[in-house]
PDB file of N, CA and C in Angstrom:
ATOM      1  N   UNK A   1    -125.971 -67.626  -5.999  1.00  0.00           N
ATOM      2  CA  UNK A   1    -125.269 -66.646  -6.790  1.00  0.00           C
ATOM      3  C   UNK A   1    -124.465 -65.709  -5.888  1.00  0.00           C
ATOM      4  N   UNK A   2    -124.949 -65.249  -4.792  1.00  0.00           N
ATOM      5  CA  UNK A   2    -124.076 -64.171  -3.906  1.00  0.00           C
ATOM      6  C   UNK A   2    -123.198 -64.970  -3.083  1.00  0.00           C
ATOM      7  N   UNK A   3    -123.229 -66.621  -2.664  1.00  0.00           N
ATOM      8  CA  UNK A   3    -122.218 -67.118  -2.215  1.00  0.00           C
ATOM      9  C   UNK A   3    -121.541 -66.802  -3.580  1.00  0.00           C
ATOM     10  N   UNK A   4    -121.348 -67.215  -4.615  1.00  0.00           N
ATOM     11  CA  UNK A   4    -119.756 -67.422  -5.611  1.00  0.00           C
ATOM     12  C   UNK A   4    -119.579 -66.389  -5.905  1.00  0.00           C
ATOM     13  N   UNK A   5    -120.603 -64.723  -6.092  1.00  0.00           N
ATOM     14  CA  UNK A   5    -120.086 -63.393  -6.004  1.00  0.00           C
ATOM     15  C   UNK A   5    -118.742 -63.363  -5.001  1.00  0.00           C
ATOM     16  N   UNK A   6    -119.281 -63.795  -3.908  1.00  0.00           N
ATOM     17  CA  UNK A   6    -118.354 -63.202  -2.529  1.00  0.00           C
ATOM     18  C   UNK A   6    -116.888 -64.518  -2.488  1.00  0.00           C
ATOM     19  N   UNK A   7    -117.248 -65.423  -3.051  1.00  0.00           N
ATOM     20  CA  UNK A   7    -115.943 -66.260  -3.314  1.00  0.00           C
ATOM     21  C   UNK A   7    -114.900 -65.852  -4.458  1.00  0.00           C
ATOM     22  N   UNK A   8    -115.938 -65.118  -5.320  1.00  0.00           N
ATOM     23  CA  UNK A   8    -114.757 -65.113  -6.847  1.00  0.00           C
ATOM     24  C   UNK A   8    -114.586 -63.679  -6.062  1.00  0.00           C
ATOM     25  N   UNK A   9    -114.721 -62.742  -5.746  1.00  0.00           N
ATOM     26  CA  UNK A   9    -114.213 -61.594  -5.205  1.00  0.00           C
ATOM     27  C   UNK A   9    -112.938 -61.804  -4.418  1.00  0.00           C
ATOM     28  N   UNK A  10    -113.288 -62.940  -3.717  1.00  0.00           N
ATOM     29  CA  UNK A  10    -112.038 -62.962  -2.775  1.00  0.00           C
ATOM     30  C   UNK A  10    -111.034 -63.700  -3.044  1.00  0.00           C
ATOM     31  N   UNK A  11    -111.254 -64.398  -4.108  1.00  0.00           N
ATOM     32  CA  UNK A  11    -110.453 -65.295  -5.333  1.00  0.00           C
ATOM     33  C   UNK A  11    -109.624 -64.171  -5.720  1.00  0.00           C
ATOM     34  N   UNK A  12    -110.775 -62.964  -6.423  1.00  0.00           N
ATOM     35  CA  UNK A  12    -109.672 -62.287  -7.054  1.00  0.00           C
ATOM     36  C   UNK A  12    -108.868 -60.749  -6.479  1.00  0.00           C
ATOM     37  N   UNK A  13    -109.341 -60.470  -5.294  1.00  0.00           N
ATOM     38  CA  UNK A  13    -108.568 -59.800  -4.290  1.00  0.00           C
ATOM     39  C   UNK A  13    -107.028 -60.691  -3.514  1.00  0.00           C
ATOM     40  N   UNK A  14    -107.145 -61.508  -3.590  1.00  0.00           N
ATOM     41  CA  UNK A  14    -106.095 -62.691  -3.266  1.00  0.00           C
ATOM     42  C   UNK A  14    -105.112 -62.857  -4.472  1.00  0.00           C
ATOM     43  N   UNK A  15    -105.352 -62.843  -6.011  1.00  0.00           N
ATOM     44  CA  UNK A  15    -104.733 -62.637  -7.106  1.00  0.00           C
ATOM     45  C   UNK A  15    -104.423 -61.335  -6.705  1.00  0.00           C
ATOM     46  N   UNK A  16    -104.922 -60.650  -6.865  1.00  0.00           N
ATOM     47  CA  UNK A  16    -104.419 -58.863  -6.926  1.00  0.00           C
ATOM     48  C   UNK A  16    -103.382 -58.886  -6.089  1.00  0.00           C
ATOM     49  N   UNK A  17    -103.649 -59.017  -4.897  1.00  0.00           N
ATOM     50  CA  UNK A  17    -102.532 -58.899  -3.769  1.00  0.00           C
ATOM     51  C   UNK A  17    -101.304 -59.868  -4.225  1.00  0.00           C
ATOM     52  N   UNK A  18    -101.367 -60.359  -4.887  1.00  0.00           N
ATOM     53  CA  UNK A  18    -100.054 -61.433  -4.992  1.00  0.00           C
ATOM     54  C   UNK A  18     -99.390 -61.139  -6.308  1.00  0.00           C
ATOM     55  N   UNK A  19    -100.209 -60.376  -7.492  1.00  0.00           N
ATOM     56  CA  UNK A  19     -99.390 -59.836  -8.744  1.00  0.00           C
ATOM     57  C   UNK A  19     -99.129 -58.870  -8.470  1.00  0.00           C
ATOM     58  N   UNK A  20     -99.607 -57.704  -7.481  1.00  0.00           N
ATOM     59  CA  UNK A  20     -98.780 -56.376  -7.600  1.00  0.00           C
ATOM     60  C   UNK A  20     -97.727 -56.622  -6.871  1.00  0.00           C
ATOM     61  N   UNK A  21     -96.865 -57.316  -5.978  1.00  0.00           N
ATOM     62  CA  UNK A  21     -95.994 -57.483  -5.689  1.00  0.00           C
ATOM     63  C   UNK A  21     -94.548 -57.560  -6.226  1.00  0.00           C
ATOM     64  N   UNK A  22     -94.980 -58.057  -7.513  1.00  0.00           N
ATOM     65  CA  UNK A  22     -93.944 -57.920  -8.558  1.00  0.00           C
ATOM     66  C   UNK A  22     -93.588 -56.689  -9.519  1.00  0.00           C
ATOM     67  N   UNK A  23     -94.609 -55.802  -9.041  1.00  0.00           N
ATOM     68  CA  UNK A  23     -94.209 -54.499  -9.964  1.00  0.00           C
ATOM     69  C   UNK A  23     -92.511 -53.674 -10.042  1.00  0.00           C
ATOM     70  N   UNK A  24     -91.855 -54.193  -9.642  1.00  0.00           N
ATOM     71  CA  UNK A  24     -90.419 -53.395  -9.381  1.00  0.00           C
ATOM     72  C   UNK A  24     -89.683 -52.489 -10.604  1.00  0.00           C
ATOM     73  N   UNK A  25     -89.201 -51.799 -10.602  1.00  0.00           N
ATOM     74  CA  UNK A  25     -88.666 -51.355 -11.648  1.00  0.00           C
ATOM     75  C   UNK A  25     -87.171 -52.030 -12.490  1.00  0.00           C
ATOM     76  N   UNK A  26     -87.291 -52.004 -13.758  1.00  0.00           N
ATOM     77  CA  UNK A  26     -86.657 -53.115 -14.244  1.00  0.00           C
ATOM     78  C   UNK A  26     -85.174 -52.050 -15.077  1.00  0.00           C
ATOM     79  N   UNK A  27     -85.489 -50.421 -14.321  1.00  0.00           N
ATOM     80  CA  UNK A  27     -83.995 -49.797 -14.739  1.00  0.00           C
ATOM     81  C   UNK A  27     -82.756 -50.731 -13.793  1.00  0.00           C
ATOM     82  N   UNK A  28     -81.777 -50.956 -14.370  1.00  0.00           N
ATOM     83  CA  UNK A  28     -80.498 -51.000 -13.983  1.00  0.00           C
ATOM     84  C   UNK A  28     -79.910 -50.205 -12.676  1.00  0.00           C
ATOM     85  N   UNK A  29     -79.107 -50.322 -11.655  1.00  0.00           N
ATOM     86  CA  UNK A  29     -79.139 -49.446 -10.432  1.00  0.00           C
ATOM     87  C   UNK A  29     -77.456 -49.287 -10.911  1.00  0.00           C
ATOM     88  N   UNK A  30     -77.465 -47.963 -10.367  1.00  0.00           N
ATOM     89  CA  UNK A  30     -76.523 -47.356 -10.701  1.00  0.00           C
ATOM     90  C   UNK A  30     -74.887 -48.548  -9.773  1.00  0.00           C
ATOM     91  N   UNK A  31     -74.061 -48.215 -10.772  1.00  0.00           N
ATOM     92  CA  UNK A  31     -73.105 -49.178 -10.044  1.00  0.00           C
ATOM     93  C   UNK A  31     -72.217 -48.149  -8.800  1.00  0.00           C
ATOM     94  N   UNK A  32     -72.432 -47.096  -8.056  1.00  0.00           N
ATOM     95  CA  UNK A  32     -72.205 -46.732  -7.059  1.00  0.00           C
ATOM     96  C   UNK A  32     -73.187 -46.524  -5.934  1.00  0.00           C
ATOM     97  N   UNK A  33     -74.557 -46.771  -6.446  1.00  0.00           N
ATOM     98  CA  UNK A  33     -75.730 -47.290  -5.398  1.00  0.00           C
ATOM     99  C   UNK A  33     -75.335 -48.468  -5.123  1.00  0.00           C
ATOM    100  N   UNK A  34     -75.277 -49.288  -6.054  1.00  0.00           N
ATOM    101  CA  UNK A  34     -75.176 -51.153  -5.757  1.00  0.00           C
ATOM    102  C   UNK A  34     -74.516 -50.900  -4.801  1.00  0.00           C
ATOM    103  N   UNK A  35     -73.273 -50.933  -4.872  1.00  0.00           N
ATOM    104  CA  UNK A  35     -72.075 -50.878  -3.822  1.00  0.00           C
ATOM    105  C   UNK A  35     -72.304 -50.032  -2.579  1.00  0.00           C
ATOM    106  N   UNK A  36     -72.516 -49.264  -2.094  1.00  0.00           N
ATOM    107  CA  UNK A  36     -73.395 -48.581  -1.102  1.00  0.00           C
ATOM    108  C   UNK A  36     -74.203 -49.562  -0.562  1.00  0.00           C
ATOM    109  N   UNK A  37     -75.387 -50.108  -1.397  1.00  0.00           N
ATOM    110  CA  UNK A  37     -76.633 -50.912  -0.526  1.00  0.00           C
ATOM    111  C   UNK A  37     -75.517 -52.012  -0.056  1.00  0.00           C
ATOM    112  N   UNK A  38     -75.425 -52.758  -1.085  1.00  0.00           N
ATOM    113  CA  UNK A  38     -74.210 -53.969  -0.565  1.00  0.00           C
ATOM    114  C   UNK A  38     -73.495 -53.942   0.778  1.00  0.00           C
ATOM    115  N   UNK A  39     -72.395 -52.566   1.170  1.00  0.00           N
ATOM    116  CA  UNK A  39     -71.657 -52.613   2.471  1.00  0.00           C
ATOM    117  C   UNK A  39     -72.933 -51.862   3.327  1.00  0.00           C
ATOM    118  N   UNK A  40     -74.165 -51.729   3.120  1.00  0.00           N
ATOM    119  CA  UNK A  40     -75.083 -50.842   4.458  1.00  0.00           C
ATOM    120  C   UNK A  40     -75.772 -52.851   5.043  1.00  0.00           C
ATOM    121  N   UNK A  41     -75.926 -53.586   3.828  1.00  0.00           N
ATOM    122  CA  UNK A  41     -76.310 -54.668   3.573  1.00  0.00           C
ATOM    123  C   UNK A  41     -75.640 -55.255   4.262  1.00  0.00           C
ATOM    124  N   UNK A  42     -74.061 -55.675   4.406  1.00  0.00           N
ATOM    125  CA  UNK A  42     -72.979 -56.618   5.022  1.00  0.00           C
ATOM    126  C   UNK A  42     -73.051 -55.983   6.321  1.00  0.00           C
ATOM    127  N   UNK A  43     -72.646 -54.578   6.405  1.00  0.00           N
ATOM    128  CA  UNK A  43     -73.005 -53.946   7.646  1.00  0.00           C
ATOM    129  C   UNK A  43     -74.160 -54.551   9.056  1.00  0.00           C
ATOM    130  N   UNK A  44     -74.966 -54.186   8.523  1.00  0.00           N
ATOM    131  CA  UNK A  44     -76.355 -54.867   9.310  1.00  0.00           C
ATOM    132  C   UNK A  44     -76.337 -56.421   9.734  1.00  0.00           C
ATOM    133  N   UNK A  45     -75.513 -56.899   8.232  1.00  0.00           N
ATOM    134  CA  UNK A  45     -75.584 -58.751   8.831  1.00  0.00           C
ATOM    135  C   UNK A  45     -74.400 -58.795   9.410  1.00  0.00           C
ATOM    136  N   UNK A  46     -73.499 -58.026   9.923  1.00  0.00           N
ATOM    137  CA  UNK A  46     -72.069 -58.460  10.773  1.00  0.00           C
ATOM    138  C   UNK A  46     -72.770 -57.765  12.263  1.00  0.00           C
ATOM    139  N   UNK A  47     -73.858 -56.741  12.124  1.00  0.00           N
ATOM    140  CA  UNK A  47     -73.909 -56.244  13.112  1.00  0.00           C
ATOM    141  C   UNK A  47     -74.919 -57.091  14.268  1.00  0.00           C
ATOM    142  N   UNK A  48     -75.949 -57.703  13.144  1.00  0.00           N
ATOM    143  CA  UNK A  48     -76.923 -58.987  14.088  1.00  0.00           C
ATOM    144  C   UNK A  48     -76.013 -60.159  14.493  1.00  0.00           C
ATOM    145  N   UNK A  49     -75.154 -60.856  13.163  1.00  0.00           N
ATOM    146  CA  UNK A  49     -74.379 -61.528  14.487  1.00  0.00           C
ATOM    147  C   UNK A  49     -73.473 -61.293  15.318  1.00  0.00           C
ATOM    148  N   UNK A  50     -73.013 -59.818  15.693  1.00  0.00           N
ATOM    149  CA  UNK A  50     -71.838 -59.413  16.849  1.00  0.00           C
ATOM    150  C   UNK A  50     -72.985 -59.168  18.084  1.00  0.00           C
ATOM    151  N   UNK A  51     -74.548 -58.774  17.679  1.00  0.00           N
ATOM    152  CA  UNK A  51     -75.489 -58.824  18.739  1.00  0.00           C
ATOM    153  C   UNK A  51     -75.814 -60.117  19.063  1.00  0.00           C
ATOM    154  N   UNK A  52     -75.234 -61.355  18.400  1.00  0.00           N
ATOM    155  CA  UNK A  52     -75.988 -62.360  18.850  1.00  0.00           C
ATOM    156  C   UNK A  52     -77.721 -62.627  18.016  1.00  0.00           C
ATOM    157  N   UNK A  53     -78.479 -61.541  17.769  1.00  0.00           N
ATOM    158  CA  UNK A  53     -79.589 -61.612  17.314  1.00  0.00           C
ATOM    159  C   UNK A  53     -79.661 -62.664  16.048  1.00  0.00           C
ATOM    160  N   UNK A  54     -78.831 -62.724  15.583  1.00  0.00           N
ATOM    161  CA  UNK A  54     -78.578 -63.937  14.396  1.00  0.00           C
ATOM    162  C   UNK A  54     -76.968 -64.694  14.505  1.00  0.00           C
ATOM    163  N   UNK A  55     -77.817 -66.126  14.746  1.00  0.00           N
ATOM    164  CA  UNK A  55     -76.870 -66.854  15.379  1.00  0.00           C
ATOM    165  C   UNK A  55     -76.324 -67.862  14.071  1.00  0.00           C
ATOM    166  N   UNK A  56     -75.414 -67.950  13.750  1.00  0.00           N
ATOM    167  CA  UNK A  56     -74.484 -69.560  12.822  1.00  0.00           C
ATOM    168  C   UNK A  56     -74.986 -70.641  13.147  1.00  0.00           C
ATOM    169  N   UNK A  57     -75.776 -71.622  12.084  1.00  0.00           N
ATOM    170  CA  UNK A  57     -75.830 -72.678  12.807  1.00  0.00           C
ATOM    171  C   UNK A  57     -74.963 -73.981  12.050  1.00  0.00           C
ATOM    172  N   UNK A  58     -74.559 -73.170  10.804  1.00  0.00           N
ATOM    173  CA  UNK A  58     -74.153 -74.362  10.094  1.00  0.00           C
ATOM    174  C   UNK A  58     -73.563 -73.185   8.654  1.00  0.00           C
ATOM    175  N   UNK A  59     -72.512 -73.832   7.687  1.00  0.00           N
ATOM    176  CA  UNK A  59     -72.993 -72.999   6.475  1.00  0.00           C
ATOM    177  C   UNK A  59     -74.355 -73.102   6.049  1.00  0.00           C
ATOM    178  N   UNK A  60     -74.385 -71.895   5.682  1.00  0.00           N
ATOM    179  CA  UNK A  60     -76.000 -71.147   5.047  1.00  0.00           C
ATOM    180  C   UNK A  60     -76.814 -71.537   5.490  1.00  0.00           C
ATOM    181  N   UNK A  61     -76.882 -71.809   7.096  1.00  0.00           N
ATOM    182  CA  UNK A  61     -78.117 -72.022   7.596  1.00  0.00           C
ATOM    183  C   UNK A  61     -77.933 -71.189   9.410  1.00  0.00           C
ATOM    184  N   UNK A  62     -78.709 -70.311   9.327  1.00  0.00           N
ATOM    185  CA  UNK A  62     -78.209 -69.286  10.476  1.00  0.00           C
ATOM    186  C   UNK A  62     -80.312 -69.390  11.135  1.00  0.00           C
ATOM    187  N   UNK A  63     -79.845 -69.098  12.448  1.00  0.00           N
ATOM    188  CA  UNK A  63     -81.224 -68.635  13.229  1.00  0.00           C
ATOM    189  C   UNK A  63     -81.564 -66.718  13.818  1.00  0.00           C
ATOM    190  N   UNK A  64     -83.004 -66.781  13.412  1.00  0.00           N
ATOM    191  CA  UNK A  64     -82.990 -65.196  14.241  1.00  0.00           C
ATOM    192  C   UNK A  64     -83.248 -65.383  15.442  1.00  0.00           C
ATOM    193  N   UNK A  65     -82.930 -64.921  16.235  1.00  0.00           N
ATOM    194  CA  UNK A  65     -83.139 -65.075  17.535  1.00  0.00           C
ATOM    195  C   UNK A  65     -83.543 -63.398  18.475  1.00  0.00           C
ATOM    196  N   UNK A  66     -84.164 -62.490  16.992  1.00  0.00           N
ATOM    197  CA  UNK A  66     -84.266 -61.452  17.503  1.00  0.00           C
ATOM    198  C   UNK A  66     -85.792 -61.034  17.960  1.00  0.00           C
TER     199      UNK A  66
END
């Protein structure tokens, strides 16, 4: 009985951890945030590959190399 206590516990600590992940909020983002995250977003990925840290290897298939 205390082995399948300590299995279904960790059964369901392993569920837990994997459904709260999805909690996000399901308001709409403002359409002058979007645009903001978007160029801070393009920003960062022009800036790893001018470092080299993310390299082209093909279309849509790139390496980190950071």
């Amino acid at each position: 009985m205390e082995q399948l206590r300590k299995k279904s516990l960790h059964l369901y600590v392993r569920w837990a951890a994997h459904t709260s992940r999805g909690d996000h909020s399901r308001k709409p983002r403002d359409p002058e945030e979007e645009k903001i995250l978007f160029l801070l977003d393009r920003n960062r990925w022009q800036w790893a590959l001018a470092s080299k840290r993310l390299e082209k290897l093909g279309p849509r298939r790139y390496r980190w190399n950071g």
